[in-house]
N, C-alpha and C. Protein backbone atom coordinates (compact mmCIF):
# COMPACT_ATOMS: atom_id res chain seq x y z
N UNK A 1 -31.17 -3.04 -84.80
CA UNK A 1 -31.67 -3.48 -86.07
C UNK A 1 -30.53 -3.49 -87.07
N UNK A 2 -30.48 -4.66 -87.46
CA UNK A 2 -29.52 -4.17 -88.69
C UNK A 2 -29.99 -3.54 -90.38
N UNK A 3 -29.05 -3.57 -90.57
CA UNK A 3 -28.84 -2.41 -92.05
C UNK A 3 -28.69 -3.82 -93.18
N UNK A 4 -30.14 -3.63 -93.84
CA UNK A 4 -30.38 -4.87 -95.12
C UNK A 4 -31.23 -3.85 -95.93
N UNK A 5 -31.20 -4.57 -97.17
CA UNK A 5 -31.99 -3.72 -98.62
C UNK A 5 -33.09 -2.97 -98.23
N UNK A 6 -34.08 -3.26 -97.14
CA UNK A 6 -35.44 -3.11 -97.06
C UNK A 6 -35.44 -1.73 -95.85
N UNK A 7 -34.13 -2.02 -94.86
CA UNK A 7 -33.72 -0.55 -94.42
C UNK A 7 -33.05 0.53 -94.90
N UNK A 8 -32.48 0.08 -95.60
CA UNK A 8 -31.98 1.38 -96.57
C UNK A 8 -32.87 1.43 -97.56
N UNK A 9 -33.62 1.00 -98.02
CA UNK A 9 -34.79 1.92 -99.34
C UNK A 9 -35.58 2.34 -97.93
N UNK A 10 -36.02 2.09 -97.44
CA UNK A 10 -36.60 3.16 -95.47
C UNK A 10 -36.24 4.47 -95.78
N UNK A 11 -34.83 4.30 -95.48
CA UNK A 11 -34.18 5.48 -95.10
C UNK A 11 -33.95 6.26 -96.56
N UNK A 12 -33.86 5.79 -97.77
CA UNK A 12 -33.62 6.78 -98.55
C UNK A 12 -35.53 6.91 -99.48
N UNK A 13 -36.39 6.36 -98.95
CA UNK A 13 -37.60 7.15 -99.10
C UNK A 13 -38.14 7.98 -98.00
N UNK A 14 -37.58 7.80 -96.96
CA UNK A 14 -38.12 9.27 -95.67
C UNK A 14 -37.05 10.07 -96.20
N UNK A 15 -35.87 9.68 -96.41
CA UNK A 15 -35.01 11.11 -96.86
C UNK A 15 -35.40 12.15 -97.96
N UNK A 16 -36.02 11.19 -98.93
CA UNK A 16 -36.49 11.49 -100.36
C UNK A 16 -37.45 12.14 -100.23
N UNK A 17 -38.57 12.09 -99.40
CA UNK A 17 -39.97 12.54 -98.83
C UNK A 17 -39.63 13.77 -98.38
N UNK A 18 -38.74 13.80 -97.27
CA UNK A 18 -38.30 14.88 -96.51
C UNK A 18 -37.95 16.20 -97.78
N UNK A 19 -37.15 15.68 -98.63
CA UNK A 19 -36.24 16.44 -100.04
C UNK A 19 -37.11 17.20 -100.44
N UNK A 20 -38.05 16.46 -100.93
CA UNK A 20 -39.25 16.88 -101.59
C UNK A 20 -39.99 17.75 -101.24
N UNK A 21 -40.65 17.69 -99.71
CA UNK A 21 -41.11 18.36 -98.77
C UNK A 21 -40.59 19.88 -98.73
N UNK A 22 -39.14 19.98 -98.51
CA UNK A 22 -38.29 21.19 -98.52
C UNK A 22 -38.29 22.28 -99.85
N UNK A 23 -37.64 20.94 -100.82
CA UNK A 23 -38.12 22.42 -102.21
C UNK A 23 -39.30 22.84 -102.63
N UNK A 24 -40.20 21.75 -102.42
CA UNK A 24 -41.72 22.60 -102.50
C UNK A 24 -41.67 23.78 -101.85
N UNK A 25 -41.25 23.62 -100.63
CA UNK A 25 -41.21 24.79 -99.66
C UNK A 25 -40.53 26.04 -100.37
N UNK A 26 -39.42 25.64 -100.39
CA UNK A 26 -38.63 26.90 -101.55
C UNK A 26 -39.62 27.20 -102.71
N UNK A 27 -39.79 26.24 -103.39
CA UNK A 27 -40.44 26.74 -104.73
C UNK A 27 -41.41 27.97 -104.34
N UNK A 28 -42.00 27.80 -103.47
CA UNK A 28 -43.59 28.00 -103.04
C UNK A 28 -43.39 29.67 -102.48
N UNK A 29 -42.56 29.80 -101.63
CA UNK A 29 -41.83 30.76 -100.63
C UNK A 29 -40.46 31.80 -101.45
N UNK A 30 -39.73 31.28 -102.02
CA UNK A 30 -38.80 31.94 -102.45
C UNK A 30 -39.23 32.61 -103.83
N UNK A 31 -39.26 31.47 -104.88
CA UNK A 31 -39.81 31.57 -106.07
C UNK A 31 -41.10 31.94 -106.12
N UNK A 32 -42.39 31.43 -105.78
CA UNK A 32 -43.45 32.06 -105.90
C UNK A 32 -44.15 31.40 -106.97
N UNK A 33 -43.54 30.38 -107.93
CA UNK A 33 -44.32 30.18 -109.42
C UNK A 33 -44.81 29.09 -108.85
N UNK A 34 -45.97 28.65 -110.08
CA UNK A 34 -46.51 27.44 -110.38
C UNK A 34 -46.62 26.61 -108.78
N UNK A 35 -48.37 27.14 -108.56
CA UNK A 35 -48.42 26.56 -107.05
C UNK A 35 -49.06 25.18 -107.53
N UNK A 36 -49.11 24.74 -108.63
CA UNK A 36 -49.26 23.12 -108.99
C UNK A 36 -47.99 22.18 -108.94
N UNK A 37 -46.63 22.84 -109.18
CA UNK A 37 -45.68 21.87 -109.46
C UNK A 37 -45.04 21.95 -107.69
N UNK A 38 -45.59 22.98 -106.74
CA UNK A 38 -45.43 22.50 -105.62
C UNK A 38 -46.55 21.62 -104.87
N UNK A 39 -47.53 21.70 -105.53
CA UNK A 39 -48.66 20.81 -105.02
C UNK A 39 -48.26 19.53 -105.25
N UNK A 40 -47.61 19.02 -106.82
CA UNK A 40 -46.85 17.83 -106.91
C UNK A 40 -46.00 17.31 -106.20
N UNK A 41 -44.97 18.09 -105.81
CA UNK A 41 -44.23 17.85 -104.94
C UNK A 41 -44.68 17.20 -103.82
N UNK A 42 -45.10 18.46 -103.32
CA UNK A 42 -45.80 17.53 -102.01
C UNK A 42 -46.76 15.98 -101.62
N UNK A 43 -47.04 16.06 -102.95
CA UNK A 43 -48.04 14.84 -102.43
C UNK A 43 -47.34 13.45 -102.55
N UNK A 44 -46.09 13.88 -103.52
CA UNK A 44 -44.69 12.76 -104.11
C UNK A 44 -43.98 12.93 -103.08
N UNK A 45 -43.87 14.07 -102.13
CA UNK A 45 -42.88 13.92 -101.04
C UNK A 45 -43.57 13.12 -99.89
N UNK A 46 -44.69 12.92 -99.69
CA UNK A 46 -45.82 12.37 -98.40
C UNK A 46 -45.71 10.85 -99.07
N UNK A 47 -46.09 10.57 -100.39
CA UNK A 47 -45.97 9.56 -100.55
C UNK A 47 -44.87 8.39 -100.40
N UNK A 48 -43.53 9.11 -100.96
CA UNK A 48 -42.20 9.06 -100.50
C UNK A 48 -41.93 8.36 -98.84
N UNK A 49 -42.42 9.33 -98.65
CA UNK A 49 -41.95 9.52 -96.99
C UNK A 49 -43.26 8.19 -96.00
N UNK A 50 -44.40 8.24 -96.43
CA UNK A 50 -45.12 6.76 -96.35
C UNK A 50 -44.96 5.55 -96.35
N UNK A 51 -44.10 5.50 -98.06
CA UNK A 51 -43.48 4.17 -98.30
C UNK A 51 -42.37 4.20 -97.44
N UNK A 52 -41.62 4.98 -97.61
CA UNK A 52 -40.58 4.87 -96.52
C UNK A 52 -40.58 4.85 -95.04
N UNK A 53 -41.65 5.22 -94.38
CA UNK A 53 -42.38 4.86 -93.08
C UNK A 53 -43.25 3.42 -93.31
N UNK A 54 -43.62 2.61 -93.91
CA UNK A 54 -43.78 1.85 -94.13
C UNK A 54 -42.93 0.43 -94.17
N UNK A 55 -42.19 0.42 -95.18
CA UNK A 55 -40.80 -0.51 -95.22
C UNK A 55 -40.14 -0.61 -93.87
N UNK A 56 -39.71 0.59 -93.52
CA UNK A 56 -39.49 1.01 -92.25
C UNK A 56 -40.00 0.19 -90.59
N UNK A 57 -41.27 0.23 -90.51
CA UNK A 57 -42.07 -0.76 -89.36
C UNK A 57 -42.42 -1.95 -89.62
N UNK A 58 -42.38 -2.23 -91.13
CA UNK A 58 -42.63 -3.86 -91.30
C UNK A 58 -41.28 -4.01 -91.30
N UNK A 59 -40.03 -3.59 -91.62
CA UNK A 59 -38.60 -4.48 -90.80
C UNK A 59 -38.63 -4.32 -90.00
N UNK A 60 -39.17 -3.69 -88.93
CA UNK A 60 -39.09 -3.95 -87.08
C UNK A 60 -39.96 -4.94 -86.57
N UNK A 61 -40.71 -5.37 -87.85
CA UNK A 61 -42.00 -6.29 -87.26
C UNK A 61 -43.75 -6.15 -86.71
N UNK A 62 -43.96 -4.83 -87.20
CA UNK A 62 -44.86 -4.37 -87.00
C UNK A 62 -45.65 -4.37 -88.25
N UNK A 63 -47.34 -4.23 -88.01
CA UNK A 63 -48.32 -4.07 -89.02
C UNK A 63 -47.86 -2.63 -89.61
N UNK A 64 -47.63 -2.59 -90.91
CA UNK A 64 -47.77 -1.70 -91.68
C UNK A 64 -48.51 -0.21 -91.76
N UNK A 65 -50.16 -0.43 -91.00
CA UNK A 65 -50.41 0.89 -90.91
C UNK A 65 -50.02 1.38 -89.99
N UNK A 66 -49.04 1.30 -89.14
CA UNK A 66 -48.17 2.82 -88.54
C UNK A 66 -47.42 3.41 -89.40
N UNK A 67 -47.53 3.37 -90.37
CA UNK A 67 -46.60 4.03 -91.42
C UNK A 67 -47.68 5.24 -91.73
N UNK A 68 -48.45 5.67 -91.44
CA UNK A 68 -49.73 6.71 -90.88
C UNK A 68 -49.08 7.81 -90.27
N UNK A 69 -48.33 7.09 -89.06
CA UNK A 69 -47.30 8.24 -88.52
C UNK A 69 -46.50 8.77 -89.01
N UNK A 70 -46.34 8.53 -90.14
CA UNK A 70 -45.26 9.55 -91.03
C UNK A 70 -45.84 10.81 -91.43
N UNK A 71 -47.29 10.76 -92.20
CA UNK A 71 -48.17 11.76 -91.34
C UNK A 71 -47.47 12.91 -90.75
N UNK A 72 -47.37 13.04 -89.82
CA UNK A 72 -46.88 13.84 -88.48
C UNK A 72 -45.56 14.62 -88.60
N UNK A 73 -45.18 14.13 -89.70
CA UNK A 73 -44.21 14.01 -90.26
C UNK A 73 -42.54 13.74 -89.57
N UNK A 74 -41.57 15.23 -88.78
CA UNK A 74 -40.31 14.51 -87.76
C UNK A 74 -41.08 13.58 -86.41
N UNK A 75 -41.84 14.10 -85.86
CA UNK A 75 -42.61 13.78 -85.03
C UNK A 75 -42.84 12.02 -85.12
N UNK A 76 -43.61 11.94 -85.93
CA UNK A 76 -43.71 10.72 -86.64
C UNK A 76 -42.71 9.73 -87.13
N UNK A 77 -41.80 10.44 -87.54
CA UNK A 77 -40.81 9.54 -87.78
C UNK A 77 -39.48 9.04 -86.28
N UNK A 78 -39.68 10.38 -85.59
CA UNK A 78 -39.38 9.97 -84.27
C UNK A 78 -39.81 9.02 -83.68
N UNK A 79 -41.14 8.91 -83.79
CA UNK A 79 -42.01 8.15 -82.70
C UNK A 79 -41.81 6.99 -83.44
N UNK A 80 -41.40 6.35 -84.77
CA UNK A 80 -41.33 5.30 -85.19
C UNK A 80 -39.68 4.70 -85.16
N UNK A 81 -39.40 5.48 -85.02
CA UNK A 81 -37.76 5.01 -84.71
C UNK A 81 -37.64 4.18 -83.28
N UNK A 82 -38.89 5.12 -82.26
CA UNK A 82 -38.63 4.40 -80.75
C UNK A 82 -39.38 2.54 -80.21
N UNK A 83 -39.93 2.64 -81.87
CA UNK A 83 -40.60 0.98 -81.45
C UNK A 83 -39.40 -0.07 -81.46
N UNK A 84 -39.52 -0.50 -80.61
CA UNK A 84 -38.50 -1.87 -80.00
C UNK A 84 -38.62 -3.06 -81.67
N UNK A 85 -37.46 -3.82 -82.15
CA UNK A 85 -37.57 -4.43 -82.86
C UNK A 85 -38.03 -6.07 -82.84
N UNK A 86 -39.37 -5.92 -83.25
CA UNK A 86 -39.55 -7.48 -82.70
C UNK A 86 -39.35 -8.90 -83.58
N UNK A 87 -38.37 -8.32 -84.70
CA UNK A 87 -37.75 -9.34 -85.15
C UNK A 87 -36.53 -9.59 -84.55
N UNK A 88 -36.00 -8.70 -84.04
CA UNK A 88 -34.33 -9.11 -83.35
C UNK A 88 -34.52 -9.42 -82.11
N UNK A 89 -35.91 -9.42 -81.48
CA UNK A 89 -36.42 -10.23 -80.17
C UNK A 89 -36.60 -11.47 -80.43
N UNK A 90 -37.16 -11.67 -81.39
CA UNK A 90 -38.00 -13.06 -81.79
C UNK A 90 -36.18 -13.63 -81.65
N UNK A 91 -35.43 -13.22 -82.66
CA UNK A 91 -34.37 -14.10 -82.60
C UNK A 91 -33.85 -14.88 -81.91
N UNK A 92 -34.09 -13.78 -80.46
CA UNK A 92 -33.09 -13.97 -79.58
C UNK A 92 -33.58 -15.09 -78.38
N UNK A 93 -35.07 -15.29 -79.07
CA UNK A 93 -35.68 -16.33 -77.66
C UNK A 93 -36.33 -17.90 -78.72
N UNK A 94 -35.55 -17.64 -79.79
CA UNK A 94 -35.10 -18.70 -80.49
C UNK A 94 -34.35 -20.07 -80.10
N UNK A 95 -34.08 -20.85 -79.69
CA UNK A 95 -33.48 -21.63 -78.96
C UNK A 95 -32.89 -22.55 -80.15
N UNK A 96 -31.53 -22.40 -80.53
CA UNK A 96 -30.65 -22.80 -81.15
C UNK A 96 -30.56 -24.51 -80.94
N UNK A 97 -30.83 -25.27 -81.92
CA UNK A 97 -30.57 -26.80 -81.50
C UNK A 97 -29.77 -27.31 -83.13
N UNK A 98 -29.03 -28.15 -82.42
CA UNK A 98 -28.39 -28.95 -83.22
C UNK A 98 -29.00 -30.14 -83.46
């Protein structure tokens, strides 16, 4: 697959999701305060990480709700990394004419 606008905002909203995900965790665990501004977090980090599982399978060519599997969260994003790209298939059984 190549690397265009729509894969990199992918990758920097699962990263962003992921971010989010983590300091909630700290906030929540280390710090201890305000179990609302980690509740925020989290639901901005899932959302994050959605859109970015999202963008994500519609550039490989797939319907959009597998972006569900983000969900699952590494798991999920594993399992969406392993779908075959069926736009760089389509390309390739394209038959070039002049």
């Amino acid at each position: 697959m190549s690397i265009n606008k729509n894969t990199k905002n992918a990758f920097v909203g699962i990263l962003l999701g992921i971010a989010l995900h983590l300091i909630a965790f700290f906030i929540n665990t280390s710090i201890g305060i305000n179990e609302a501004l980690s509740a925020i977090l989290v639901i901005s980090g899932y959302s994050l990480l959605i859109w970015g599982c999202w963008l994500y399978i519609k550039e490989k060519g797939y319907n959009g709700a597998w972006a569900v599997l983000g969900l699952l969260g590494i798991i999920g994003i594993i399992i969406l990394f392993f779908f075959k790209d069926k736009k760089a298939e389509h390309k390739k059984e394209v038959p070039i004419t002049k």
